[in-house]
Protein backbone atom coordinates (compact mmCIF):
# COMPACT_ATOMS: atom_id res chain seq x y z
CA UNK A 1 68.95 88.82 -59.31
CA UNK A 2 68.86 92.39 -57.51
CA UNK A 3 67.57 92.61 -54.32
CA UNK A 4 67.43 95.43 -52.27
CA UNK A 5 66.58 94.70 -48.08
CA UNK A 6 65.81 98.44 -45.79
CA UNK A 7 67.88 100.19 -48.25
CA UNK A 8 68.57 103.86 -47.53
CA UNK A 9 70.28 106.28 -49.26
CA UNK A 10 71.21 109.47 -48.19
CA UNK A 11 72.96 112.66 -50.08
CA UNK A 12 74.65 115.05 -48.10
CA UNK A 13 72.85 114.05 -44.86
CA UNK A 14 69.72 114.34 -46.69
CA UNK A 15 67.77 111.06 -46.95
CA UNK A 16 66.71 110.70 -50.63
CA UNK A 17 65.56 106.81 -50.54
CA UNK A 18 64.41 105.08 -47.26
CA UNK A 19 63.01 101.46 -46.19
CA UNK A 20 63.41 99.85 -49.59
CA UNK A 21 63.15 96.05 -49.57
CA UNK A 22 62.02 94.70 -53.49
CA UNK A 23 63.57 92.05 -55.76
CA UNK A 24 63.66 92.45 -59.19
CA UNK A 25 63.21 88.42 -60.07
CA UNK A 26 64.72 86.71 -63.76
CA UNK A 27 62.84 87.91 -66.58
CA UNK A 28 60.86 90.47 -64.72
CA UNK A 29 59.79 93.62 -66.14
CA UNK A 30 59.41 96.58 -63.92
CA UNK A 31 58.82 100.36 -64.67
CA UNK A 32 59.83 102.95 -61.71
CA UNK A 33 58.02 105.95 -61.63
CA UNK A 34 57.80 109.33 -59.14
CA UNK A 35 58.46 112.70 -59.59
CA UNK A 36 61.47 114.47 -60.62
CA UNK A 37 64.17 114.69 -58.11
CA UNK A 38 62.48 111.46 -56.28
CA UNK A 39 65.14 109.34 -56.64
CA UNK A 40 64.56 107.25 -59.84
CA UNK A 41 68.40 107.69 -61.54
CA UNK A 42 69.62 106.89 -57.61
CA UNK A 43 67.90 103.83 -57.43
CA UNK A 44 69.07 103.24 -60.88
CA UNK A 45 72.81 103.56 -59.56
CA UNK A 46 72.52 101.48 -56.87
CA UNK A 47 71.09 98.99 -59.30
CA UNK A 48 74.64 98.51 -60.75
CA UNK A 49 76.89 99.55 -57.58
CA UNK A 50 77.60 103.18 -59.06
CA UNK A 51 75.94 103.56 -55.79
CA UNK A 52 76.20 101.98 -52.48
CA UNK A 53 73.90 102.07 -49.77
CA UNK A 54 74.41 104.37 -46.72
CA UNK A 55 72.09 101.77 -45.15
CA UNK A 56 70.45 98.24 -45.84
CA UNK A 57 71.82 95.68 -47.76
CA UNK A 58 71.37 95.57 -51.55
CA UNK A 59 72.66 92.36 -54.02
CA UNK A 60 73.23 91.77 -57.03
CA UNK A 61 73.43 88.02 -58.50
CA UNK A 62 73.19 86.65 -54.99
CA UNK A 63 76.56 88.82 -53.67
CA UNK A 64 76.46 92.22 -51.28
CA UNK A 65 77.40 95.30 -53.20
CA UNK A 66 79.69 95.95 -49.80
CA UNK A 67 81.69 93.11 -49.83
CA UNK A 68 82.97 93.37 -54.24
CA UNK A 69 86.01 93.97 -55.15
CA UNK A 70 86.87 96.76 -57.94
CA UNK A 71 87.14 93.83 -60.32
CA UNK A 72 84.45 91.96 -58.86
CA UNK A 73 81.99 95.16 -59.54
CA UNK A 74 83.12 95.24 -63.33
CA UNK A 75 82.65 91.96 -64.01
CA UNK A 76 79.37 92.15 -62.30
CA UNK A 77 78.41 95.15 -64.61
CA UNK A 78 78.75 92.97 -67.63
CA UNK A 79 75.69 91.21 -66.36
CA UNK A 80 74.24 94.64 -66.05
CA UNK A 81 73.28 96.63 -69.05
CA UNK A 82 72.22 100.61 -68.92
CA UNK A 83 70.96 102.84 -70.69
CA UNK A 84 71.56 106.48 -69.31
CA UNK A 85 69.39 109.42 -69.73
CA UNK A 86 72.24 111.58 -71.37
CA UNK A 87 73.50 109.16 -73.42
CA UNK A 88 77.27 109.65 -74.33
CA UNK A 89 79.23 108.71 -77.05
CA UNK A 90 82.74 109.04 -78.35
CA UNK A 91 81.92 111.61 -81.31
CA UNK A 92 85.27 110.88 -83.32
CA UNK A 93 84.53 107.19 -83.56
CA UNK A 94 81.80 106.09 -86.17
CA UNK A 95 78.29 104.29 -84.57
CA UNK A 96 79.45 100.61 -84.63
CA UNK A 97 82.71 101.47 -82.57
CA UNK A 98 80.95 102.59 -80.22
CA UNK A 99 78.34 100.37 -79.46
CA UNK A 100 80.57 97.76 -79.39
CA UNK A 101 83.21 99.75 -76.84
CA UNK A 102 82.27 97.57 -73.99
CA UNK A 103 83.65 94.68 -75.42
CA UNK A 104 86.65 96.77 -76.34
CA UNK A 105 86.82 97.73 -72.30
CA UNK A 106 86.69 93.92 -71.64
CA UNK A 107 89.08 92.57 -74.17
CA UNK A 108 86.69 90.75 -76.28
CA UNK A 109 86.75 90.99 -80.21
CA UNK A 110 83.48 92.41 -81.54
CA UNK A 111 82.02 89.69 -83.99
CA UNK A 112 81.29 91.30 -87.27
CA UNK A 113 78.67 88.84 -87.64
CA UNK A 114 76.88 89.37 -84.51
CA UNK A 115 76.96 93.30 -84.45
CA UNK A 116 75.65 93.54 -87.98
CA UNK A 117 72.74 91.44 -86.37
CA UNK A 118 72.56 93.90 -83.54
CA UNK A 119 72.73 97.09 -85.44
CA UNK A 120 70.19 95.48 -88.15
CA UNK A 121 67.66 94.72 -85.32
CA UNK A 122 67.90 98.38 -83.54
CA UNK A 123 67.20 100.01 -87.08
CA UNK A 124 70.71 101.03 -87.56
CA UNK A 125 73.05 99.18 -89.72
CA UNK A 126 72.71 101.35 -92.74
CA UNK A 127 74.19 103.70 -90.24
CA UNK A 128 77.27 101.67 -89.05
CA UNK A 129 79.93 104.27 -90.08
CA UNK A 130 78.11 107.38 -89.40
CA UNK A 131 79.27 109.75 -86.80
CA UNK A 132 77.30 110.42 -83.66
CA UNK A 133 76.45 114.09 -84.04
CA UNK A 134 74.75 112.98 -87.37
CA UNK A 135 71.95 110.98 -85.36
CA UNK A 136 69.03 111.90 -84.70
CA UNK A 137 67.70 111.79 -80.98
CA UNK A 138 65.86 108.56 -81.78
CA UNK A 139 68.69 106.88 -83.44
CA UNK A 140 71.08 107.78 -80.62
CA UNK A 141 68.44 106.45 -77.91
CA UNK A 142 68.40 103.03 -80.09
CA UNK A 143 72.26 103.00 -80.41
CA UNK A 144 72.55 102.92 -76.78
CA UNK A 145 70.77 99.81 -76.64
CA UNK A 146 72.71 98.41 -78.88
CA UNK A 147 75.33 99.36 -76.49
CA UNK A 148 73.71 98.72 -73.68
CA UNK A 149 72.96 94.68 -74.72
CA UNK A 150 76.14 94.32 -76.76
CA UNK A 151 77.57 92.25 -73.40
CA UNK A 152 74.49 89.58 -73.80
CA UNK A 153 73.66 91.38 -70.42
CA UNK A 154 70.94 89.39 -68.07
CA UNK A 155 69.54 92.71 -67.04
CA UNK A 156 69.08 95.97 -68.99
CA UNK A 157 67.87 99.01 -66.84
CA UNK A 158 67.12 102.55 -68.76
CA UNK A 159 66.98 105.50 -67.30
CA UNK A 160 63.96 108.02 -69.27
CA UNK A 161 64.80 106.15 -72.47
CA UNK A 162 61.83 107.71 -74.12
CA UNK A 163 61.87 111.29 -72.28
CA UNK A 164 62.87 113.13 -75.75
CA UNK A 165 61.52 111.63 -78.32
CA UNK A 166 58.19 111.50 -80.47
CA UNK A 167 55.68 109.08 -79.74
CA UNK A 168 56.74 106.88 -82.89
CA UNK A 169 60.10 106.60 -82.13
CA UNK A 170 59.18 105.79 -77.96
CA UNK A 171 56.61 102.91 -79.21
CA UNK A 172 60.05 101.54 -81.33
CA UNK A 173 62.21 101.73 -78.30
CA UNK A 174 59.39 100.04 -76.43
CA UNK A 175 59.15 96.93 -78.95
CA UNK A 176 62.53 96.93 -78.46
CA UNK A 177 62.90 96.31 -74.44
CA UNK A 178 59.31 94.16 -74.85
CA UNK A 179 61.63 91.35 -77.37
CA UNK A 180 64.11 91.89 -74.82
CA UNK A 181 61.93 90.71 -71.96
CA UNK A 182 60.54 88.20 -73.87
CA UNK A 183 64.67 86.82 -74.62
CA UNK A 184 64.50 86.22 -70.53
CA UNK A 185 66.13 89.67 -69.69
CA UNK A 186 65.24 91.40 -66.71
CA UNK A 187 64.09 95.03 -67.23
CA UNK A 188 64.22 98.19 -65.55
CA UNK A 189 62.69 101.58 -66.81
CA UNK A 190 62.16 104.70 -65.39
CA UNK A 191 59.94 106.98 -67.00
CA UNK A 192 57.76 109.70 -66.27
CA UNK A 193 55.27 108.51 -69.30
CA UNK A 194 52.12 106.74 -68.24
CA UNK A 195 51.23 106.00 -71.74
CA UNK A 196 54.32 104.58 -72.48
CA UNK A 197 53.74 102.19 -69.30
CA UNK A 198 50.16 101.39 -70.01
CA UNK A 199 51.20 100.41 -73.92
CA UNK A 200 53.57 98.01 -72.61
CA UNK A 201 51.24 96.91 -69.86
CA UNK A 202 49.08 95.53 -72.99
CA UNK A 203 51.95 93.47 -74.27
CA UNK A 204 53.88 92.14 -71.55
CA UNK A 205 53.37 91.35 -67.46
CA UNK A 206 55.38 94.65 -66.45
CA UNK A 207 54.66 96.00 -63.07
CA UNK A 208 55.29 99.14 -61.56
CA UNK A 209 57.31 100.67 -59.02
CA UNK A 210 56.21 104.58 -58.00
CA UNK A 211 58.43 106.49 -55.55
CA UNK A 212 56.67 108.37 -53.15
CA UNK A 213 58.13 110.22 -49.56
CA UNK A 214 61.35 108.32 -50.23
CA UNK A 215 59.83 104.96 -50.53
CA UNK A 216 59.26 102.64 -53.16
CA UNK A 217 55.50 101.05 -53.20
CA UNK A 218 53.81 98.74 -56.33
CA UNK A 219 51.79 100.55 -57.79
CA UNK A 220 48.33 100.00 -58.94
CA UNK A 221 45.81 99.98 -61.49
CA UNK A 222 45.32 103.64 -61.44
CA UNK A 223 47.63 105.10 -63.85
């Protein structure tokens, strides 16, 4: 589904990522881990082409990042859900136009049906028309989600999902990704929080990927 073979990926002649050769299988569930400035949002990015590789060979759905067209990486991304750490939103435009702005991008009609399923299951529908400065940190965290799966994606990768918010509302955005994964999807988190990974690690077969001199190595049981 995404494979990555000797990846390396340097920034300004500086090699950030090095040697990286993982797959990330169908309905897999994978947390990545490291310290800040490691690497984690770059090997997020080159998850979903934002990225390419300044060496290796990385693929997603079977294809080389190296040989897709503009179009070909777009309509890959619709396979390819994300969740960013700073999540952005259109602050004009009420909650439900937003999350459902990717099918907007693509030329699909939203089905009123279907998001009013989505934003019921993410906590949100009683929040449909509100405004996106009105949400709270947790609420904006769960409305990119909604965003982020909108598509039907086979993959949904998040980026610190959790990083600022309360332990409640992290456990919620867990279930969330754990019914996911359980759906099939493939999932991707990076996250700083070990208690966050060991929680999940109770509920679902999620391994986990630590970053470490510019590598990426399975971790163990010793979190």
């Amino acid at each position: 589904m995404i494979a990555f073979d000797n990846v390396a990926y340097n920034y300004g002649g500086g090699e950030l990522l090095s040697e990286i050769s993982l797959r990330l299988a169908p309905g897999s569930f994978h947390f990545l881990t490291g310290p800040s400035g490691a690497g984690k949002t770059t090997f997020l990015k080159l998850c979903y082409a934002e990225l390419l590789p300044t060496a290796g060979r990385v693929a997603l759905f079977d294809r080389d990042v190296r040989g897709l067209s503009r179009d070909d990486i777009a309509h890959t991304r619709r396979r390819i859900g994300v969740v960013h750490q700073d999540c952005q939103f259109l602050d004009h435009l009420p909650l439900a136009t937003n999350v459902t702005l990717p099918l907007t991008v693509s030329n699909r009609e939203p089905d009123v049906r279907d998001l009013t399923d989505l934003l019921q299951w993410v906590g949100l529908a009683d929040l449909a028309d509100a405004l996106p400065p009105s949400l709270s940190g947790g609420e904006r965290q769960r409305a990119a989600l909604a965003r982020a799966v909108i598509m039907s994606p086979d993959v949904i990768l998040a980026d610190e999902p959790t990083g600022n918010l309360d332990w409640e509302m992290s456990l919620r955005l867990l279930t969330l990704l754990v019914e996911l994964n359980r759906m099939g999807k493939t999932i991707l988190v990076a996250t700083h929080d070990l208690n966050l990974i060991r929680q999940a690690k109770a509920q679902v077969a999620a391994r986990v990927l630590r970053i470490r001199n510019r590598r990426i190595q399975l971790a163990g049981a010793d979190l």
